[in-house]
N, C-alpha and C. Protein backbone atom coordinates (compact mmCIF):
# COMPACT_ATOMS: atom_id res chain seq x y z
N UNK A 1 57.60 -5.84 -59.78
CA UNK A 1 58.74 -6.24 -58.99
C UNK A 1 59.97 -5.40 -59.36
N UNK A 2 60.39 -4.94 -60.36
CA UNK A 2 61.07 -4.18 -60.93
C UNK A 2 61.30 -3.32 -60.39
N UNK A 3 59.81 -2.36 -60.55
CA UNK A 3 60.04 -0.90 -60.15
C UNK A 3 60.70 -1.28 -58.54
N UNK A 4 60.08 -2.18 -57.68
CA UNK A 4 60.38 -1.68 -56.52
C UNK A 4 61.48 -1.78 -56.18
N UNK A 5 62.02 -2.86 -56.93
CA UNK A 5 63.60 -3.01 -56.80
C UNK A 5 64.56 -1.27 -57.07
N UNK A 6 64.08 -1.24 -58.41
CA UNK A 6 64.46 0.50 -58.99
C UNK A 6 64.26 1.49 -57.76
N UNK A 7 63.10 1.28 -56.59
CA UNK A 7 62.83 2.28 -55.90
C UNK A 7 63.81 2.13 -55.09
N UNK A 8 64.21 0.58 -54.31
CA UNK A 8 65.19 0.19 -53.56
C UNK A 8 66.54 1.07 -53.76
N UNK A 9 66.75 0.90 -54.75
CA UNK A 9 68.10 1.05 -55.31
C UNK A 9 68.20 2.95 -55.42
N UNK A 10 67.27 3.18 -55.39
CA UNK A 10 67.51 4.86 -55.82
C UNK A 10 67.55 5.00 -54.32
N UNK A 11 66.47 4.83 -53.49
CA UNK A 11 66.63 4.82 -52.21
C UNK A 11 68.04 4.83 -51.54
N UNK A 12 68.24 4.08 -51.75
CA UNK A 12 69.90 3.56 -51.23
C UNK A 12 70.70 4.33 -51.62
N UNK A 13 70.55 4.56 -53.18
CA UNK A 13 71.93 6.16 -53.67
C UNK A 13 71.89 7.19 -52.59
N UNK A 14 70.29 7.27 -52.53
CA UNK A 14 70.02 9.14 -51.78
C UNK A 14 70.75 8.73 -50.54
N UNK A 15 70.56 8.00 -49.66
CA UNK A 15 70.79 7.38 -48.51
C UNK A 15 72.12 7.67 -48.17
N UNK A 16 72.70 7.38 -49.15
CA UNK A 16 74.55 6.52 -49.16
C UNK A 16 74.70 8.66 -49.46
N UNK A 17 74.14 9.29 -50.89
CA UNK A 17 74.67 10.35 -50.45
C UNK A 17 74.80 11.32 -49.64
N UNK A 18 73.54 11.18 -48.94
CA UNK A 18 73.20 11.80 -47.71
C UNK A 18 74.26 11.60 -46.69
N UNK A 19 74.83 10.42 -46.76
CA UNK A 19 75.87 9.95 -45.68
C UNK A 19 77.23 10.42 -46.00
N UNK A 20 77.05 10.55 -47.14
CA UNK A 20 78.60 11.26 -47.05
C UNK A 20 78.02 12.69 -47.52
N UNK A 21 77.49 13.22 -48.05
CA UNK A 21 77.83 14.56 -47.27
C UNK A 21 77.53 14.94 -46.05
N UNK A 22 77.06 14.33 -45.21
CA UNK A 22 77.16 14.69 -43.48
C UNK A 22 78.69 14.28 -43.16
N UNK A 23 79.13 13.10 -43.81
CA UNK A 23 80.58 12.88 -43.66
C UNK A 23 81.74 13.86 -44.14
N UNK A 24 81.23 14.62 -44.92
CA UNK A 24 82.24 15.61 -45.85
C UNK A 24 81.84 16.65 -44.59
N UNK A 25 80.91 17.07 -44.23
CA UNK A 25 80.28 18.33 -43.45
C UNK A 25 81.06 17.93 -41.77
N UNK A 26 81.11 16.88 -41.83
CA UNK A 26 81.59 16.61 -40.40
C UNK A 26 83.04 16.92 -40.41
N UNK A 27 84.17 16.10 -41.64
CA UNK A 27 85.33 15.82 -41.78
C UNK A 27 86.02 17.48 -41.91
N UNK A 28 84.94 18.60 -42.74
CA UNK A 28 85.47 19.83 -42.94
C UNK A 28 85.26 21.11 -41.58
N UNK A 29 84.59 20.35 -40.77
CA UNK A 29 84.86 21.02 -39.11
C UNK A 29 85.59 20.55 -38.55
N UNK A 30 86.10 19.10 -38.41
CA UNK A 30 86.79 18.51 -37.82
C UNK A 30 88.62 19.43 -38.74
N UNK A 31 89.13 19.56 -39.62
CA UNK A 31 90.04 20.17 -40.12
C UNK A 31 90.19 21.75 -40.00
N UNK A 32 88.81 22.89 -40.13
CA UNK A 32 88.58 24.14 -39.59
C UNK A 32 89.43 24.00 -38.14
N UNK A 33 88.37 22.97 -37.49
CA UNK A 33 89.41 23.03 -36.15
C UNK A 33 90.42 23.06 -35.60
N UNK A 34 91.07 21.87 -36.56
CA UNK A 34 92.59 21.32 -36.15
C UNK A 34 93.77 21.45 -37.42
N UNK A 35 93.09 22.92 -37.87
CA UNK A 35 94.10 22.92 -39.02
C UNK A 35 95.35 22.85 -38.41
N UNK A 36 96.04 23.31 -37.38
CA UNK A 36 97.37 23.51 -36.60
C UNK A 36 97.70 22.50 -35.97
N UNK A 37 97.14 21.98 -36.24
CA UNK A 37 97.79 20.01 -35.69
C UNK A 37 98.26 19.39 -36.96
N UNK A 38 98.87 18.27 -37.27
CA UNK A 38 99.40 17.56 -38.39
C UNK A 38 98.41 16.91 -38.58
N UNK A 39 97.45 17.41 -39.71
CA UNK A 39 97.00 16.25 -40.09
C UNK A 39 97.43 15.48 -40.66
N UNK A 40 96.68 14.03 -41.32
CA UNK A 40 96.80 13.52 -42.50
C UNK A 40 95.70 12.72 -43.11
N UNK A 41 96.05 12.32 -43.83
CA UNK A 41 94.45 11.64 -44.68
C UNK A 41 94.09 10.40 -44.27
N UNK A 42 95.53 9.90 -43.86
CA UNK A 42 95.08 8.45 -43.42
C UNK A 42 94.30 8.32 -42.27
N UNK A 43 94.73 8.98 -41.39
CA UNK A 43 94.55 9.08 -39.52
C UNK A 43 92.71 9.96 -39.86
N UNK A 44 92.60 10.88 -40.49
CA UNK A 44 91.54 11.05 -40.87
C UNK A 44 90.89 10.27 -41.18
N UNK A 45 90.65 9.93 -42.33
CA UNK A 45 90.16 8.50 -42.75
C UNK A 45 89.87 7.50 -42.11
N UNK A 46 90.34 6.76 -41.02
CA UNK A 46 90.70 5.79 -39.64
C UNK A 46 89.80 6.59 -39.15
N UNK A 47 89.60 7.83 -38.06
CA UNK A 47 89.09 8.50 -37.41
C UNK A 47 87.25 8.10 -37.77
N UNK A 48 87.56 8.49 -39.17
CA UNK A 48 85.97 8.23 -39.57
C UNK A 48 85.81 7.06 -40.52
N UNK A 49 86.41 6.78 -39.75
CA UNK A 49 85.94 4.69 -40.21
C UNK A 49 85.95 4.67 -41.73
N UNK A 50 86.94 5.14 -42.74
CA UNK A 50 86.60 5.10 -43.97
C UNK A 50 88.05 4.15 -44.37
N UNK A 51 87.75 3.79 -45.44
CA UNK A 51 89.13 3.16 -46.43
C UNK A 51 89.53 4.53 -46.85
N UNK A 52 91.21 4.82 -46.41
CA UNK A 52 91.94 5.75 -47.14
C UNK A 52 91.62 6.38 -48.75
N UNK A 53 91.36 5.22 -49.51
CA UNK A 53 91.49 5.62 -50.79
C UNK A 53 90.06 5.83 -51.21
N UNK A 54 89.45 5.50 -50.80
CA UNK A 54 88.11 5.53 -50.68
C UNK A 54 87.97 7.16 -50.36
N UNK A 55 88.29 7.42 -49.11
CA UNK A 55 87.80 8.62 -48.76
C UNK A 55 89.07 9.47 -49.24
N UNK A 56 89.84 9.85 -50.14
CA UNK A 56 90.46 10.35 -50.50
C UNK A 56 89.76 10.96 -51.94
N UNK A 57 89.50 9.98 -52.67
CA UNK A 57 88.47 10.24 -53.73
C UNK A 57 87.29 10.96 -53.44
N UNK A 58 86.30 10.49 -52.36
CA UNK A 58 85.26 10.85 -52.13
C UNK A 58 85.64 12.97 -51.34
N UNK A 59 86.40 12.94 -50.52
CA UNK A 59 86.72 14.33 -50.20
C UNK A 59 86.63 14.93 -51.73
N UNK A 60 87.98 14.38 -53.23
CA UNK A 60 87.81 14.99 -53.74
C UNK A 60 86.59 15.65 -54.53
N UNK A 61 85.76 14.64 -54.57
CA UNK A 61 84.65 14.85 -55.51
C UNK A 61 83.45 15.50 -54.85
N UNK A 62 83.51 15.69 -53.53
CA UNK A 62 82.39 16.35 -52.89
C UNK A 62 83.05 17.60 -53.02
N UNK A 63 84.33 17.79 -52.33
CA UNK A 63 84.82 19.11 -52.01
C UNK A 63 85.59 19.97 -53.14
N UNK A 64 85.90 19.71 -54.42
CA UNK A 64 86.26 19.88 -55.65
C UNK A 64 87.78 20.25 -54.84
N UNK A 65 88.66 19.50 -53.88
CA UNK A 65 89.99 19.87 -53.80
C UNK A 65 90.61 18.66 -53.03
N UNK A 66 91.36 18.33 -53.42
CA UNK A 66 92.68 17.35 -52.18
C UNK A 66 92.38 17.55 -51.14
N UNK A 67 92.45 16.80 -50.41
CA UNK A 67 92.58 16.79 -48.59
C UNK A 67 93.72 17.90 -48.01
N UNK A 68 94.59 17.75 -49.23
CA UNK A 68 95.97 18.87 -48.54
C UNK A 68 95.93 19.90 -49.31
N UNK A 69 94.94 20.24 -50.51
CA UNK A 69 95.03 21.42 -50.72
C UNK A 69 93.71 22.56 -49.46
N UNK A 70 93.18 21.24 -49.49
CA UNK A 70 92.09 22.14 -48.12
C UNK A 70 92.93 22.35 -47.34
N UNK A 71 93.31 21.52 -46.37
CA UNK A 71 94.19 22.18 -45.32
C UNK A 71 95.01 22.84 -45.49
N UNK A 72 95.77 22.82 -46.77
CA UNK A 72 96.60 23.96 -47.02
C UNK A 72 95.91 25.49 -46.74
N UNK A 73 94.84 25.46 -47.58
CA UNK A 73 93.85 26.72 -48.03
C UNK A 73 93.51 27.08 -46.40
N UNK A 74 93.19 26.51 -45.77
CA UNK A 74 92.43 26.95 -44.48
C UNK A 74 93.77 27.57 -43.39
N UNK A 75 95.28 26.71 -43.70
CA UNK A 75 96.28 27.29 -42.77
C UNK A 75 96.69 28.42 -43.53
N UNK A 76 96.26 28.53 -44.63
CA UNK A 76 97.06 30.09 -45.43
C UNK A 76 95.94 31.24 -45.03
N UNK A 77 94.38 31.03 -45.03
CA UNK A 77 93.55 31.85 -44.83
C UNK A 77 93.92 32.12 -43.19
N UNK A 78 94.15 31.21 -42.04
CA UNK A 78 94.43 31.83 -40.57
C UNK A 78 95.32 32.60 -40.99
N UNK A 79 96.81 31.85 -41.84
CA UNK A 79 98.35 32.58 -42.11
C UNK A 79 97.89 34.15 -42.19
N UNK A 80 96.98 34.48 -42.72
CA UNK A 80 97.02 36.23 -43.35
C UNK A 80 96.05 36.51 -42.61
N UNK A 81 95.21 35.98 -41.59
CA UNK A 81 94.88 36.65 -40.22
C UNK A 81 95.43 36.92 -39.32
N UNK A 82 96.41 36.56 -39.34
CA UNK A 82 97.50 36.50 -38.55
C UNK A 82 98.64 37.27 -38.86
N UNK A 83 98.60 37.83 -40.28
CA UNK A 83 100.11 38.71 -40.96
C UNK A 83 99.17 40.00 -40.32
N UNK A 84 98.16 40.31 -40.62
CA UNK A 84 97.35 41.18 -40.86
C UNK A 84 97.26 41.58 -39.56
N UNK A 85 96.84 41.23 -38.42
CA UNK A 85 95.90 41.41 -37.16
C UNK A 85 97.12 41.48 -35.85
N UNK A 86 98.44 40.54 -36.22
CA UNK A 86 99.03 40.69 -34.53
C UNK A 86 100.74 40.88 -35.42
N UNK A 87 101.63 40.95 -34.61
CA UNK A 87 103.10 41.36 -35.20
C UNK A 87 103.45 40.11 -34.80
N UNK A 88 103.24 38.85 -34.67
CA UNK A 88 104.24 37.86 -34.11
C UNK A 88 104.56 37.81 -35.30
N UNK A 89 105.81 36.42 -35.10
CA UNK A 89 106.95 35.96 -35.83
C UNK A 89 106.92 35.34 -36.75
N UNK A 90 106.91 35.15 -38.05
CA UNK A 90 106.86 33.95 -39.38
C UNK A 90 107.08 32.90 -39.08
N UNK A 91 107.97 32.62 -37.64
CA UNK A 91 108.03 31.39 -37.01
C UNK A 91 106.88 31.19 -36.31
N UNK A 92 106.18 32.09 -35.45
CA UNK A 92 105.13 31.52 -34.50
C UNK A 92 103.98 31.21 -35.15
N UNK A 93 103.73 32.09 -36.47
CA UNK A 93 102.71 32.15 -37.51
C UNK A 93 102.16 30.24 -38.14
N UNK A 94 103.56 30.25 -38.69
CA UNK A 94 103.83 28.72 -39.03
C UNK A 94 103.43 27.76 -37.66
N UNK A 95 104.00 27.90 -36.82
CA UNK A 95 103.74 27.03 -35.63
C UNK A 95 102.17 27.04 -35.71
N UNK A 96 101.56 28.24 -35.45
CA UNK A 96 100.03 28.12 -35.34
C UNK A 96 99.06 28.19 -36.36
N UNK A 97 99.76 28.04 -37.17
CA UNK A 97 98.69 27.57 -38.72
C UNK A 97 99.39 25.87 -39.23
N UNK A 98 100.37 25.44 -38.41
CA UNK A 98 100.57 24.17 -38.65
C UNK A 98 101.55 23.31 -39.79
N UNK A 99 102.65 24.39 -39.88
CA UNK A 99 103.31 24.40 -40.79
C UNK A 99 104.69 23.85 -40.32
N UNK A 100 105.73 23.01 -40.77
CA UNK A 100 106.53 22.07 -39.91
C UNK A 100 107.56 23.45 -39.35
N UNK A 101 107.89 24.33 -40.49
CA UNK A 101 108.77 25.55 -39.95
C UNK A 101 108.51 26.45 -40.75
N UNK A 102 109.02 28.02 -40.49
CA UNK A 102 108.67 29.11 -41.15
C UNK A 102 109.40 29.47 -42.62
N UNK A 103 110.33 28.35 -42.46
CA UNK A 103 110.62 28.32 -43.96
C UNK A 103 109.54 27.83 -45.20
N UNK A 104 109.56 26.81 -44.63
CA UNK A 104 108.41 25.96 -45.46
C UNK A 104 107.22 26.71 -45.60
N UNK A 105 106.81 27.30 -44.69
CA UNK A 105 105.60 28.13 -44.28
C UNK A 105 105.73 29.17 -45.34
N UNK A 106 106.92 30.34 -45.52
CA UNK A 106 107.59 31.27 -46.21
C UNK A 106 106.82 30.71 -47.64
N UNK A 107 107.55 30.02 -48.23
CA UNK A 107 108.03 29.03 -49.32
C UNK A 107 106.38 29.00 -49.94
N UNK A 108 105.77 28.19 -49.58
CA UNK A 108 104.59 28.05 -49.47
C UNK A 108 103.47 29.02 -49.86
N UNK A 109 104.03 30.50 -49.12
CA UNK A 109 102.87 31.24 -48.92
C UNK A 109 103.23 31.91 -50.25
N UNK A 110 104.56 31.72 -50.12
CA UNK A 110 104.89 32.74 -51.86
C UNK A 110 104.64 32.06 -53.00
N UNK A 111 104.69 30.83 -52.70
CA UNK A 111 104.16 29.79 -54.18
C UNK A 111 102.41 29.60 -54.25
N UNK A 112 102.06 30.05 -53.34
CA UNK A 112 100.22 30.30 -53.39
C UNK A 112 100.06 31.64 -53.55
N UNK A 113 100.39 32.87 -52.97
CA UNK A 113 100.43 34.30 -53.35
C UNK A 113 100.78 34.85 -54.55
N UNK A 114 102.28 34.33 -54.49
CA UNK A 114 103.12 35.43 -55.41
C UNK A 114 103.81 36.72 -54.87
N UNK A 115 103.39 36.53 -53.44
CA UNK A 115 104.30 37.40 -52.23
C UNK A 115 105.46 36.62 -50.97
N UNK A 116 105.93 37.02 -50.24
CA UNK A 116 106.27 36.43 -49.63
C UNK A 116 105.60 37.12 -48.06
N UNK A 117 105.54 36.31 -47.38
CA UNK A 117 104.51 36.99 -46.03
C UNK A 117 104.98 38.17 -45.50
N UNK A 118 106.34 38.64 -45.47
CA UNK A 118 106.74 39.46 -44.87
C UNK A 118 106.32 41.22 -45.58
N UNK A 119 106.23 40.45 -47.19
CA UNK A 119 106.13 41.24 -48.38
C UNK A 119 104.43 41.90 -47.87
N UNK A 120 103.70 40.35 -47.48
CA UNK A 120 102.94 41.05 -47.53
C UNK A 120 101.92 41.87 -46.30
N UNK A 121 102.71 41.32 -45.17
CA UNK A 121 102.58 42.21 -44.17
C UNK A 121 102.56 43.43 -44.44
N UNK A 122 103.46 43.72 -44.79
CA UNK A 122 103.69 45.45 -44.74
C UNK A 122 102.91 45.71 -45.90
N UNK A 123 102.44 45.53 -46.62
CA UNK A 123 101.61 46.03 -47.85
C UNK A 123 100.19 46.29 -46.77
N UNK A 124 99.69 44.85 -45.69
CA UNK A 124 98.83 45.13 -45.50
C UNK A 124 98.85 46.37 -44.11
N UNK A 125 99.69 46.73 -44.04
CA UNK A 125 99.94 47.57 -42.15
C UNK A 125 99.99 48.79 -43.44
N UNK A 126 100.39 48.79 -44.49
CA UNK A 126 100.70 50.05 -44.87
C UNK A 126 99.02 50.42 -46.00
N UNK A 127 98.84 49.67 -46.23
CA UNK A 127 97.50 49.72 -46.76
C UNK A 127 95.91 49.57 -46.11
N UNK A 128 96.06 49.10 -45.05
CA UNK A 128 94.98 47.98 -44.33
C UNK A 128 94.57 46.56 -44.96
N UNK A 129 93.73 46.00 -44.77
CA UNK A 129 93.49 44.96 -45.33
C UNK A 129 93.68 44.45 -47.15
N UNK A 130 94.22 43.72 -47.21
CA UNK A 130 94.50 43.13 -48.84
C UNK A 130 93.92 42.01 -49.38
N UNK A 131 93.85 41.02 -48.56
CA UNK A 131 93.37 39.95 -48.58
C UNK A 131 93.33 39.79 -50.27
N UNK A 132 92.00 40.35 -50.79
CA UNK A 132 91.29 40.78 -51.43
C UNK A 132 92.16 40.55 -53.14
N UNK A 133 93.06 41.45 -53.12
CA UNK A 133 94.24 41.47 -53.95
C UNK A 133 95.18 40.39 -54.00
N UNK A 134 95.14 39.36 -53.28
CA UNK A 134 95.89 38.23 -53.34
C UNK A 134 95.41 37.50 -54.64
N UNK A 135 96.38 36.61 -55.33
CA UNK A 135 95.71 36.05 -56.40
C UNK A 135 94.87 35.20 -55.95
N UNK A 136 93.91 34.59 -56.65
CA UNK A 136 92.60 33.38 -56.12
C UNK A 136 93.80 31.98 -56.58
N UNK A 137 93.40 31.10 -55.97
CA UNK A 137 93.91 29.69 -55.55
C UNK A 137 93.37 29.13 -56.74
């Protein structure tokens, strides 16, 4: 009687983890997508039927990062597709990587770099691609 209980119960772990990582796999397309919308964790969370704090923890421990350092990471990786590839504006940049303004956006990119975007535009128009040379996160 034991074991089967033991089998029950392991059963149920695999089960439950299986479910959240399809939930982590779902929640990290759903943000790829809409990095340029406001997210937040809560409305996320709600979205996919989870308790906030619940799934705040659980993002961290599947995804080894914060909910806002992902979305951060994913609007800074468009941010330098975008320094790199078209000449728009540090304002329009911000607008479409989802950033409230291009200050903040600015601010931001130099406290994750160690450049400031404009800095590193021209490094990359005058070099080609840099990406590469950015410090790691």
């Amino acid at each position: 009687m034991t074991r089967i209980a033991e089998k029950v119960a392991r059963q149920h772990r695999h089960e439950a983890e299986e479910n959240d990582h399809a939930l982590i796999d779902a929640v990290l397309r759903f943000i790829d997508e809409n990095y340029m919308t406001d997210l937040n964790l809560t409305d996320l969370a709600e979205r996919f039927n989870y308790n906030p704090s619940y799934f705040s923890e659980m993002f961290k421990s599947k995804v080894g990062k914060t909910f806002i350092q992902y979305v951060t990471d994913a609007r800074m990786a468009h941010a330098i597709r975008l320094l790199e590839g078209t000449q728009l504006s540090l304002w329009d940049i911000a607008e479409l990587t989802g950033f409230s303004n291009a200050s903040y956006f600015s601010s931001k990119f130099k406290r994750t770099y160690g450049v400031t975007p404009s800095d590193y535009r021209q490094r990359a128009s005058a070099t080609g691609k840099i990406d590469s040379e950015l410090p790691k996160k």
